[in-house]
PDB file of N, CA and C in Angstrom:
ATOM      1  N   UNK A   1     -35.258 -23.333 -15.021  1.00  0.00           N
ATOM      2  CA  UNK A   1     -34.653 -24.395 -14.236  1.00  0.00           C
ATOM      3  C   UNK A   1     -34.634 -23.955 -12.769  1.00  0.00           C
ATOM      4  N   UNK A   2     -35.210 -24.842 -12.019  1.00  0.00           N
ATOM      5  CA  UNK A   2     -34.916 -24.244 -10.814  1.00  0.00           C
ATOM      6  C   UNK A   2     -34.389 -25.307  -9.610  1.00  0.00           C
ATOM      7  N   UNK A   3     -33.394 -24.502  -9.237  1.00  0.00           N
ATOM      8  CA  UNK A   3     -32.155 -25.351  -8.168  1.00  0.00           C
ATOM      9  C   UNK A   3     -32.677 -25.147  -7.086  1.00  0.00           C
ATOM     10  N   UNK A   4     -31.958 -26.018  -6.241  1.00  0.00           N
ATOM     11  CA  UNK A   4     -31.894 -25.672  -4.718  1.00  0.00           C
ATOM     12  C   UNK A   4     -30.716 -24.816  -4.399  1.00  0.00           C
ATOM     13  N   UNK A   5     -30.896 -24.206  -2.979  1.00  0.00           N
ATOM     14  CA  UNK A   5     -30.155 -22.891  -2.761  1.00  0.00           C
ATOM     15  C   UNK A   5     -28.460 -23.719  -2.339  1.00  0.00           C
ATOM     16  N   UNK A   6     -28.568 -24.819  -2.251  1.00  0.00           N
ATOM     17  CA  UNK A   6     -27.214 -25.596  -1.710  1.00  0.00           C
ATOM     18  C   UNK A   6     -26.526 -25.909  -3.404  1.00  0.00           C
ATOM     19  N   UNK A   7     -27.144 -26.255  -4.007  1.00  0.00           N
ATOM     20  CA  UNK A   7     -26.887 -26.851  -5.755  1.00  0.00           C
ATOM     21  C   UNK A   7     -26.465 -25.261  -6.031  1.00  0.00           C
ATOM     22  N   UNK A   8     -27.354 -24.781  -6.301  1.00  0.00           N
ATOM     23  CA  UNK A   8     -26.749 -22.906  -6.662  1.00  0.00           C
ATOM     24  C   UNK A   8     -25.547 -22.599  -6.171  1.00  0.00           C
ATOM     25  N   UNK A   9     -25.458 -22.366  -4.921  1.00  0.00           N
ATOM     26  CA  UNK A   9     -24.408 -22.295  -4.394  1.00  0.00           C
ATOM     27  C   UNK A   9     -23.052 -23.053  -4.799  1.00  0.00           C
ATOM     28  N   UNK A  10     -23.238 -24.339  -5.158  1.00  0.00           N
ATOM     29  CA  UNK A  10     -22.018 -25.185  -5.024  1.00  0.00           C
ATOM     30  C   UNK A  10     -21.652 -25.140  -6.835  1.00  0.00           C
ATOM     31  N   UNK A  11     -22.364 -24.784  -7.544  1.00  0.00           N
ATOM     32  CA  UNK A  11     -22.493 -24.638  -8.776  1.00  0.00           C
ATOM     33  C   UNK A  11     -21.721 -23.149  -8.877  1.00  0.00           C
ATOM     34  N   UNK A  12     -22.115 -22.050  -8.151  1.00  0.00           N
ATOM     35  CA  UNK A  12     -21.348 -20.866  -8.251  1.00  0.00           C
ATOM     36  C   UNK A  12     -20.182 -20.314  -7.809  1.00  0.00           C
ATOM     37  N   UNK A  13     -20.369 -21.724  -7.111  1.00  0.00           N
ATOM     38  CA  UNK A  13     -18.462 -21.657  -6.357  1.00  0.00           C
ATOM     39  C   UNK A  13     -17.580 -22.408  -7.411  1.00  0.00           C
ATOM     40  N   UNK A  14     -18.238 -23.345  -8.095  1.00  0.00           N
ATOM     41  CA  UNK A  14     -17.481 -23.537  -9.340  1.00  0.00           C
ATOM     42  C   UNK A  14     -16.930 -23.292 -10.128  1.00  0.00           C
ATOM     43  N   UNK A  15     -18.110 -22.041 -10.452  1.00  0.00           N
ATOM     44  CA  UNK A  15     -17.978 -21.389 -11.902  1.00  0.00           C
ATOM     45  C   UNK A  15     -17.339 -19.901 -11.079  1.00  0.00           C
ATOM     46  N   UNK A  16     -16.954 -19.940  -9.779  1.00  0.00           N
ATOM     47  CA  UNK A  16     -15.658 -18.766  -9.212  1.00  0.00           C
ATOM     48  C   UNK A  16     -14.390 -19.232  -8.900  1.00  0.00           C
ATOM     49  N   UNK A  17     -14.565 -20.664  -8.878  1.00  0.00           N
ATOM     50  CA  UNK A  17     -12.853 -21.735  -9.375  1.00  0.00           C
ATOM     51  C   UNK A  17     -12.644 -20.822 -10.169  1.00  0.00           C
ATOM     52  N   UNK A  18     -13.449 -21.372 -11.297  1.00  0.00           N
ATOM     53  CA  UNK A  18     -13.160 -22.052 -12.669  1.00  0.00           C
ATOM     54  C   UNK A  18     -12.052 -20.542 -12.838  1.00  0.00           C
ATOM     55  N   UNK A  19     -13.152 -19.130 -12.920  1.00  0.00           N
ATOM     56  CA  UNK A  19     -12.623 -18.055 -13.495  1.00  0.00           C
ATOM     57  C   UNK A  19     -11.514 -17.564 -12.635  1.00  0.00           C
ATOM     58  N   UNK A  20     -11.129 -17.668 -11.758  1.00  0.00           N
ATOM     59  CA  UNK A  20     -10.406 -17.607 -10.985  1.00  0.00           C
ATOM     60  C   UNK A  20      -9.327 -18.100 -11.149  1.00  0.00           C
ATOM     61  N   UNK A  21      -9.130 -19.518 -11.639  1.00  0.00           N
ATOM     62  CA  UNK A  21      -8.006 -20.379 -12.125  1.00  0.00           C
ATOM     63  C   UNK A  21      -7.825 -20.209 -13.569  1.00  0.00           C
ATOM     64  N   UNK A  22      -8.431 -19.781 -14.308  1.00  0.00           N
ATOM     65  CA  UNK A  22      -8.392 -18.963 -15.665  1.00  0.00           C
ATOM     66  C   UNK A  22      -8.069 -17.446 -15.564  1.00  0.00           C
ATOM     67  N   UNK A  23      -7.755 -16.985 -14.971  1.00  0.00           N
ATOM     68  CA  UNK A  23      -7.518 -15.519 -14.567  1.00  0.00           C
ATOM     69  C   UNK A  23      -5.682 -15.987 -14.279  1.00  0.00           C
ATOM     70  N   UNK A  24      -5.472 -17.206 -13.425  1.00  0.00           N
ATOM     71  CA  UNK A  24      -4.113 -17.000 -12.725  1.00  0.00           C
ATOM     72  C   UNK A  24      -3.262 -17.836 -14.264  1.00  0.00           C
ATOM     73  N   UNK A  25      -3.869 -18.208 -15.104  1.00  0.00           N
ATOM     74  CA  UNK A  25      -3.297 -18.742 -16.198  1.00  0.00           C
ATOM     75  C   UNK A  25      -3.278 -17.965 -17.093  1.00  0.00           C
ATOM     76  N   UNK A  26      -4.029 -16.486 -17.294  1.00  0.00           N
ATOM     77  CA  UNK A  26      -3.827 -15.424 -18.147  1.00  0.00           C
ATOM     78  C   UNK A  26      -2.815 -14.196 -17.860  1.00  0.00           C
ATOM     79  N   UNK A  27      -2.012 -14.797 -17.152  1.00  0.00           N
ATOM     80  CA  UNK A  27      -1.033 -13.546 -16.502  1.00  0.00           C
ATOM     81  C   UNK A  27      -1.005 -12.385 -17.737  1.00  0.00           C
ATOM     82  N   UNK A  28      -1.105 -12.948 -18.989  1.00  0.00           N
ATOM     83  CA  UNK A  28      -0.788 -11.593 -19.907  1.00  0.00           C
ATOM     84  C   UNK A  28      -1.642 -10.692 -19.901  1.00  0.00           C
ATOM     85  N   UNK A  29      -2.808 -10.813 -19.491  1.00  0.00           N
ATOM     86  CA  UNK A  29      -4.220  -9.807 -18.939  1.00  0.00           C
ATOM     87  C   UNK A  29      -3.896  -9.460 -18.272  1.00  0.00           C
ATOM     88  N   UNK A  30      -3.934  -8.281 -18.193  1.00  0.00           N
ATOM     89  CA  UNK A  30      -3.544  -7.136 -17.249  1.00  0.00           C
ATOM     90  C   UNK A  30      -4.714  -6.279 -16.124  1.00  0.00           C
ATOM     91  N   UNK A  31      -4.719  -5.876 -15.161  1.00  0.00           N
ATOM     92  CA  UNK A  31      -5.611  -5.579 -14.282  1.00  0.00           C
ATOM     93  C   UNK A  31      -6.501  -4.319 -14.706  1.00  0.00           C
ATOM     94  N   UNK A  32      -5.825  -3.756 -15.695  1.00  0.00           N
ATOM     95  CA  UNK A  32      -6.546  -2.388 -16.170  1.00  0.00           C
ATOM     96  C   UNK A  32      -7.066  -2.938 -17.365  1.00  0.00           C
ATOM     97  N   UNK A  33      -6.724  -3.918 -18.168  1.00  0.00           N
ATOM     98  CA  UNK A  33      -7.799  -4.264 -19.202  1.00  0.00           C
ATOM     99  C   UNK A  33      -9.010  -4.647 -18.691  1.00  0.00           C
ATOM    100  N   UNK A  34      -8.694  -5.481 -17.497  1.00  0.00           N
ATOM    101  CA  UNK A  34     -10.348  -6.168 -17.160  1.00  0.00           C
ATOM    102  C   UNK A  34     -11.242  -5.087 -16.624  1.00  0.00           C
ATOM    103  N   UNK A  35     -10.092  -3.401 -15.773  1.00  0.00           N
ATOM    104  CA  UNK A  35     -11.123  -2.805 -15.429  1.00  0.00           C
ATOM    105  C   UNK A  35     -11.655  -2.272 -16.713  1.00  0.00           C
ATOM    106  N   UNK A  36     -10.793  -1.691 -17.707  1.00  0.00           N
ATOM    107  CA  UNK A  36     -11.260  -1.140 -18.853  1.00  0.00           C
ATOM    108  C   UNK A  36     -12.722  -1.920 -19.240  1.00  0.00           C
ATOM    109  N   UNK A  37     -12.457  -3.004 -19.504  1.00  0.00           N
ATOM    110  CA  UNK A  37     -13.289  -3.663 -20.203  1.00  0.00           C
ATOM    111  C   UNK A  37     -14.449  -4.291 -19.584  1.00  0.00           C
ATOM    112  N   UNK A  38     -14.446  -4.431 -18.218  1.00  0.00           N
ATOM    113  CA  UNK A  38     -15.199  -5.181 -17.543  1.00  0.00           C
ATOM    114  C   UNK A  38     -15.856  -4.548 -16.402  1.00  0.00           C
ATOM    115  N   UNK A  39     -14.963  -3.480 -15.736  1.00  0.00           N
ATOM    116  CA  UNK A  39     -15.146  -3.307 -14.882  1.00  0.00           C
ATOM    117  C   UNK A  39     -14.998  -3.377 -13.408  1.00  0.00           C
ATOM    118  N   UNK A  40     -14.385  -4.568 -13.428  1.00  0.00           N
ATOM    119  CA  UNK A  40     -14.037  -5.129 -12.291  1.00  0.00           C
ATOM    120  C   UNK A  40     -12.297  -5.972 -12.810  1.00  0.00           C
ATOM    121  N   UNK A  41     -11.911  -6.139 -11.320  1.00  0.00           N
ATOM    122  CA  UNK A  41     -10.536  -7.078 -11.793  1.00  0.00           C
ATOM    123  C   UNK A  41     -10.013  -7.519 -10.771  1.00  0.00           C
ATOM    124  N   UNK A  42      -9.186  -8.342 -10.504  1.00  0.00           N
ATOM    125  CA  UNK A  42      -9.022  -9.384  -9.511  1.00  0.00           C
ATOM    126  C   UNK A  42      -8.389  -8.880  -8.735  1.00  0.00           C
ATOM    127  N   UNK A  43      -8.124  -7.485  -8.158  1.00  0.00           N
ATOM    128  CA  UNK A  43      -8.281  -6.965  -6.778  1.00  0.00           C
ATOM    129  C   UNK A  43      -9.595  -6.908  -6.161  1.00  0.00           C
ATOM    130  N   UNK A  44     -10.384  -6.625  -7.204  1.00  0.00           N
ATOM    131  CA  UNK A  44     -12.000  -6.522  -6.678  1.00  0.00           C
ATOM    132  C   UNK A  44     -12.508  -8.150  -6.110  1.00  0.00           C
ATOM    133  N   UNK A  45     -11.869  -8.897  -7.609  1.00  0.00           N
ATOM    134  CA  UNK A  45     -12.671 -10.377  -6.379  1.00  0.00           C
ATOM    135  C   UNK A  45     -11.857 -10.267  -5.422  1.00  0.00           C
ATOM    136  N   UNK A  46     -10.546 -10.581  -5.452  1.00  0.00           N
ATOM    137  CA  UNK A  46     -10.216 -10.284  -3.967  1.00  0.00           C
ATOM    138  C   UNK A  46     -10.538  -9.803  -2.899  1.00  0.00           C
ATOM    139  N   UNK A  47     -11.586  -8.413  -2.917  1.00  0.00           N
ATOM    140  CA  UNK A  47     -12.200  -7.839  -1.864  1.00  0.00           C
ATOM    141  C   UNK A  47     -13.150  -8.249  -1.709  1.00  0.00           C
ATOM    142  N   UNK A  48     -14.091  -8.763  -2.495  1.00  0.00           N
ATOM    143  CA  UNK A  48     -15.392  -9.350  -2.845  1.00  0.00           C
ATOM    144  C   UNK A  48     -15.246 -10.620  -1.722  1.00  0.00           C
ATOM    145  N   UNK A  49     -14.225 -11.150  -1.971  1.00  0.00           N
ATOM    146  CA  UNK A  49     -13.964 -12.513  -0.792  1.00  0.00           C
ATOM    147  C   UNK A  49     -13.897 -12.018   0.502  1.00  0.00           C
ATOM    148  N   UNK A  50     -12.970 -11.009   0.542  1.00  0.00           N
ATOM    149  CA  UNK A  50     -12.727 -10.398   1.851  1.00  0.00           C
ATOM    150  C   UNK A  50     -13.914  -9.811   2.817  1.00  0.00           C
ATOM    151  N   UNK A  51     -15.214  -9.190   1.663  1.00  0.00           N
ATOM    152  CA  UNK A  51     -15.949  -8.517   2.098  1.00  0.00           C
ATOM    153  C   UNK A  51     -16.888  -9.727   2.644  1.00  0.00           C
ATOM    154  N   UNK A  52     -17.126 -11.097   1.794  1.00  0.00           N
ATOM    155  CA  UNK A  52     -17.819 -11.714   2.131  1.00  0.00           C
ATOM    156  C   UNK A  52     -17.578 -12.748   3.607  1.00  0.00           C
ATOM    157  N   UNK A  53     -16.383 -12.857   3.411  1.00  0.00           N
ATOM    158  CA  UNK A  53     -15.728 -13.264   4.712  1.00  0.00           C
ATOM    159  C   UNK A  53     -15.962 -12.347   6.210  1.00  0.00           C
ATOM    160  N   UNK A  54     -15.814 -11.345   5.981  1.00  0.00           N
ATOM    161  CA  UNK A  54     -15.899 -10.180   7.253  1.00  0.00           C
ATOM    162  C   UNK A  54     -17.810 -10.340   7.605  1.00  0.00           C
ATOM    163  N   UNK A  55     -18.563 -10.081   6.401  1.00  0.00           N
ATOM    164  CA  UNK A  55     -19.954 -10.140   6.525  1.00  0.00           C
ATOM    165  C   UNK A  55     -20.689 -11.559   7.446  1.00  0.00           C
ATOM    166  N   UNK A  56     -19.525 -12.536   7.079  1.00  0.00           N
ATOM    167  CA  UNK A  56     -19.835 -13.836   8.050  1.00  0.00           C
ATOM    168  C   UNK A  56     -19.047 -14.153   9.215  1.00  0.00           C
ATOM    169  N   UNK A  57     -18.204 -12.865   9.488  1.00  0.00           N
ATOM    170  CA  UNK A  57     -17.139 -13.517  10.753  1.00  0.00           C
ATOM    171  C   UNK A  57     -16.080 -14.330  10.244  1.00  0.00           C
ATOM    172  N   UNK A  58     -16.148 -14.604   8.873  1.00  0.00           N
ATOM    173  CA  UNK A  58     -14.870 -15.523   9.398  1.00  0.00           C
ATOM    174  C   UNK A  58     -13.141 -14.253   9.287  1.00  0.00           C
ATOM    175  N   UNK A  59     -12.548 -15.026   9.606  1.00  0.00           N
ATOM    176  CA  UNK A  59     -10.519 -14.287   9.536  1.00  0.00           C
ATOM    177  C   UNK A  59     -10.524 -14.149   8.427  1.00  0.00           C
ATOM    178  N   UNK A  60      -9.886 -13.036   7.723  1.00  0.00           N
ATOM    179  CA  UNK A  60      -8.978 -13.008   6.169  1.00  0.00           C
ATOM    180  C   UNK A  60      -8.573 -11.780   6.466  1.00  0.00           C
ATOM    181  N   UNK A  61      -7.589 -11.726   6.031  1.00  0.00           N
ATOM    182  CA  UNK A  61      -7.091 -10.604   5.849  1.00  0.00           C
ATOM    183  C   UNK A  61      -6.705 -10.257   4.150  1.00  0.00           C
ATOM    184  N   UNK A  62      -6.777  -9.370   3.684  1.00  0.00           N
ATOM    185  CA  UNK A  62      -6.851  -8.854   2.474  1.00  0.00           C
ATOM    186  C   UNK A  62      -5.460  -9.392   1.712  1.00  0.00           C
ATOM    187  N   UNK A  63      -4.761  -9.417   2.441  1.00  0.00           N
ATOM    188  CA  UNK A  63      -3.558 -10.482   1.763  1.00  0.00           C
ATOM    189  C   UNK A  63      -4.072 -11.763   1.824  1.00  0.00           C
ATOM    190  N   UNK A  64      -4.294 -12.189   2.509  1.00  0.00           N
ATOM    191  CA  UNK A  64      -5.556 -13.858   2.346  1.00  0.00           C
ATOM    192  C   UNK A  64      -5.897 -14.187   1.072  1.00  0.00           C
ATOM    193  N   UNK A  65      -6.627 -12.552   0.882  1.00  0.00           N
ATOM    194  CA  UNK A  65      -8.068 -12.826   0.274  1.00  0.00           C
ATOM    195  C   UNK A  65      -7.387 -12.402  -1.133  1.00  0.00           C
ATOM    196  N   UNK A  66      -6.124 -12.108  -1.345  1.00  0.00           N
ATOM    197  CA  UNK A  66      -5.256 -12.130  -2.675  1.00  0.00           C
ATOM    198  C   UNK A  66      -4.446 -13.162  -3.029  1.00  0.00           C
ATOM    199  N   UNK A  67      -3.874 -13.787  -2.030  1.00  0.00           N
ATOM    200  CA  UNK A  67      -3.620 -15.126  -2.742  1.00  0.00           C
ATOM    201  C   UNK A  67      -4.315 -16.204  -2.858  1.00  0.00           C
ATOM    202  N   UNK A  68      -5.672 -15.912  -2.274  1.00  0.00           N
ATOM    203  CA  UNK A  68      -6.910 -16.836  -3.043  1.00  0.00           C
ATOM    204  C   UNK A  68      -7.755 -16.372  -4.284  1.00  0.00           C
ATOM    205  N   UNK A  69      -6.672 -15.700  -4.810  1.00  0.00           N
ATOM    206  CA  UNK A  69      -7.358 -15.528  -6.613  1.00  0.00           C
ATOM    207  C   UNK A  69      -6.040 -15.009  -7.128  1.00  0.00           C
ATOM    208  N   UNK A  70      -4.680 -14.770  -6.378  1.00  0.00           N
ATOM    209  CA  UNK A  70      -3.815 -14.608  -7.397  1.00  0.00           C
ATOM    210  C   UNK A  70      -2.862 -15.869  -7.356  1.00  0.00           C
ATOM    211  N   UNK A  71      -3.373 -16.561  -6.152  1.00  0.00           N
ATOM    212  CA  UNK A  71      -2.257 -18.285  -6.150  1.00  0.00           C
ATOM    213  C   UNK A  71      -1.188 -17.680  -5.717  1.00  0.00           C
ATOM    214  N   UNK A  72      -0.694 -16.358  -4.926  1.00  0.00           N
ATOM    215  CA  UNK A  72       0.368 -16.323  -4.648  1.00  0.00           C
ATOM    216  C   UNK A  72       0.212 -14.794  -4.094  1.00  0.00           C
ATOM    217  N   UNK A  73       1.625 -14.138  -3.171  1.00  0.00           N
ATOM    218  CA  UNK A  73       1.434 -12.989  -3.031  1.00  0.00           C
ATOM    219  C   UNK A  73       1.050 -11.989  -4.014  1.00  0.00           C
ATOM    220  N   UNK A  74       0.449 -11.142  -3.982  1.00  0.00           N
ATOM    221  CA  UNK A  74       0.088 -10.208  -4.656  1.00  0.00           C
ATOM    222  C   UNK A  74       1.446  -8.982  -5.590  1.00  0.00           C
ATOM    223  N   UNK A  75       2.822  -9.007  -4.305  1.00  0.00           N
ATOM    224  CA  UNK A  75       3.569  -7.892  -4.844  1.00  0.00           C
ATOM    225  C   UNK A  75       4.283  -9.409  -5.754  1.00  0.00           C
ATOM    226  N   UNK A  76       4.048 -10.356  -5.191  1.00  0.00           N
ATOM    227  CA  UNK A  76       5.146 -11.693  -5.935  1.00  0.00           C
ATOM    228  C   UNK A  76       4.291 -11.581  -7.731  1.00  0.00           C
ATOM    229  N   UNK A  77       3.131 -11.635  -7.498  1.00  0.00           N
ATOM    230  CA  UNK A  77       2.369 -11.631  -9.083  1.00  0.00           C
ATOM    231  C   UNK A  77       2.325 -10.472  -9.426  1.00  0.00           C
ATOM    232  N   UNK A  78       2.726  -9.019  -8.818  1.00  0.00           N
ATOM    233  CA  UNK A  78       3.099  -7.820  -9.705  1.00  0.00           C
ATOM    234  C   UNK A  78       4.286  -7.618 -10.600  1.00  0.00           C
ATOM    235  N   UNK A  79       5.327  -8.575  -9.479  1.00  0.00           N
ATOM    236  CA  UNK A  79       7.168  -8.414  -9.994  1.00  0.00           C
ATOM    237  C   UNK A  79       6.936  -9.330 -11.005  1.00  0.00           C
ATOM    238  N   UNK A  80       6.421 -10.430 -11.128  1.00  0.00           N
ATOM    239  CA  UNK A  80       6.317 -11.648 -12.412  1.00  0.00           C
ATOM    240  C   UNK A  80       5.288 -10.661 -13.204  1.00  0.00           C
ATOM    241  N   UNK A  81       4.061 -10.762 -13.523  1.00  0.00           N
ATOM    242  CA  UNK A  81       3.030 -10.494 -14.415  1.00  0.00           C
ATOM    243  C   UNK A  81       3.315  -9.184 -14.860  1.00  0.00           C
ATOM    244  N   UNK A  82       2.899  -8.479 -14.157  1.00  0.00           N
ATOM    245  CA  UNK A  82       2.458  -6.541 -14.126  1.00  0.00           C
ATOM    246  C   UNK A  82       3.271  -5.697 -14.989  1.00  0.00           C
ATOM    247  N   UNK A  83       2.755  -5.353 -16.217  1.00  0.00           N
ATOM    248  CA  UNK A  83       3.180  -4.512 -16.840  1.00  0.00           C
ATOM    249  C   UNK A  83       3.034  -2.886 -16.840  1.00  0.00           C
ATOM    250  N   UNK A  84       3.862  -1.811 -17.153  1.00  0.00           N
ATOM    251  CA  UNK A  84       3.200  -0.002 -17.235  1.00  0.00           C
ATOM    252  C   UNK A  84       2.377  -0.205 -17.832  1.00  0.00           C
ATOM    253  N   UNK A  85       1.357   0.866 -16.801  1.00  0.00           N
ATOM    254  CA  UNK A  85       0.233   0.768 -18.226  1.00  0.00           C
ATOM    255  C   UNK A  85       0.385   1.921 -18.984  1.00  0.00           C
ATOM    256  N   UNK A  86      -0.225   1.674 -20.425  1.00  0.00           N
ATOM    257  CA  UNK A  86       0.341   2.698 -21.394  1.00  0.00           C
ATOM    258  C   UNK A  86      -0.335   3.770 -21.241  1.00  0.00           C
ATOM    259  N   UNK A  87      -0.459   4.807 -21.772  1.00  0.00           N
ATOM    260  CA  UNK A  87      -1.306   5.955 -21.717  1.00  0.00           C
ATOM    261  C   UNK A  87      -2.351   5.688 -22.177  1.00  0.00           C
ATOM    262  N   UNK A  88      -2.616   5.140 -23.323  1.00  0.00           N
ATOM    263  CA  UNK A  88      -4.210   4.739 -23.646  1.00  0.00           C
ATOM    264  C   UNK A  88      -4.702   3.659 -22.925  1.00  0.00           C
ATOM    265  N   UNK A  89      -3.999   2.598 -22.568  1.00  0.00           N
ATOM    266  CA  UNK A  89      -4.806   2.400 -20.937  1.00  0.00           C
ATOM    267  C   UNK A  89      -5.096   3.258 -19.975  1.00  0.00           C
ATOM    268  N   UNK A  90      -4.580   4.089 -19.805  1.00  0.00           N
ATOM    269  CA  UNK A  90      -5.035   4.733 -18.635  1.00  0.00           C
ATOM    270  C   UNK A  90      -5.993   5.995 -18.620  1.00  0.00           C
ATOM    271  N   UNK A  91      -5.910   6.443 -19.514  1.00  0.00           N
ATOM    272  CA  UNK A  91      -6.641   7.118 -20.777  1.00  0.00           C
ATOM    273  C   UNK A  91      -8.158   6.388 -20.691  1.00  0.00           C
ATOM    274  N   UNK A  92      -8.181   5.336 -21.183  1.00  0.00           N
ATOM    275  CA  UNK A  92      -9.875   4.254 -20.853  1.00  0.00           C
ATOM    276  C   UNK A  92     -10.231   4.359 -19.261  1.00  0.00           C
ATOM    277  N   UNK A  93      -9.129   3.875 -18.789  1.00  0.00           N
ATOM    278  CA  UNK A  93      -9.448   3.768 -17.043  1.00  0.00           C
ATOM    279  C   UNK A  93     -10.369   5.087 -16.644  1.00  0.00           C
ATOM    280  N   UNK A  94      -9.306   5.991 -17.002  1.00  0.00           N
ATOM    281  CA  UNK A  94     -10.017   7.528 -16.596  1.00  0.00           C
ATOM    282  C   UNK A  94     -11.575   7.817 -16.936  1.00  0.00           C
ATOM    283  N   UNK A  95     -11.782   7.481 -18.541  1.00  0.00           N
ATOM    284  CA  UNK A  95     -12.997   7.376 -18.912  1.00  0.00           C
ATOM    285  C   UNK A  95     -13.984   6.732 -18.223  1.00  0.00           C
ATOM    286  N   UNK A  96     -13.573   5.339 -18.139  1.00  0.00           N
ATOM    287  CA  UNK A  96     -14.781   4.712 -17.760  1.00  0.00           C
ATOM    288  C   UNK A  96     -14.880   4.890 -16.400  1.00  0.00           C
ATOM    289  N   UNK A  97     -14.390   5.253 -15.166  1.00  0.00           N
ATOM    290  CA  UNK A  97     -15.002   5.620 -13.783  1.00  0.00           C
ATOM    291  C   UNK A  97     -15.868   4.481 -13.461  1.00  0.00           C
ATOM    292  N   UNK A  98     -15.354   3.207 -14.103  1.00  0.00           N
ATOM    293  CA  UNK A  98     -16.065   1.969 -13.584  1.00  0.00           C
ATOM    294  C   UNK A  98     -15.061   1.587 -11.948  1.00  0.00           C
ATOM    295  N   UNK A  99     -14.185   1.821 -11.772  1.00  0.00           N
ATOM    296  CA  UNK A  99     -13.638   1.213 -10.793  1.00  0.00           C
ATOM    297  C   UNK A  99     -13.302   2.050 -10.145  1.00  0.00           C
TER     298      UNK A  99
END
C-alpha cells in the first residue's frame, strides 16, 4: 500500500493519540512493566515529543512534553498511579538494560 507522506503522517499521529490515550486509561501499568517488557515507557514518549519538538524549533519544555502523554502533571500522575516497584521488577529492569 502506498500513502502519501501527509496521509502517513496524519495516520501516525493517530495511531500516537490512540496509544497515548490508552496508556492514560491504563494507570494500573506501571512504567517499569512497559520498560521491562517493551522497552520503552511514557517518559520516553514524552522525550520523544520533546526531542522532536527541539529538532524543529518549536517551545516545550519537558514538563510540556509530559502532560501531553500523561494528561496531567507528571509528579500529579506519580501521587495518583505510581506504585514501589517490587524487587522482581527491578530485578527485570536491571536485566534488560533496555532503558
Amino acid at each position: 500500500m502506498a500513502l502519501d507522506e501527509k496521509t502517513r503522517t496524519e495516520l501516525e499521529a493517530a495511531a500516537f493519540r490512540r496509544m497515548v490515550e490508552h496508556l492514560r486509561q491504563r494507570t494500573d501499568v506501571q512504567n517499569i512493566d512497559l520498560m521491562n517488557l517493551a522497552g520503552f515507557c511514557r517518559n520516553c514518549l514524552s522525550n520523544w515529543m520533546k526531542e522532536a519538538a527541539d529538532a524543529r524549533g518549536v517551545p516545550m519544555s519537558r514538563d510540556e512534553s509530559r502532560v501531553a502523554v500523561y494528561g496531567m502533571p507528571y509528579e500529579d500522575w506519580k501521587a495518583k498511579h505510581q506504585t514501589e516497584a517490587s524487587a522482581e521488577q527491578k530485578k527485570a529492569l536491571e536485566a534488560s538494560h533496555k532503558h
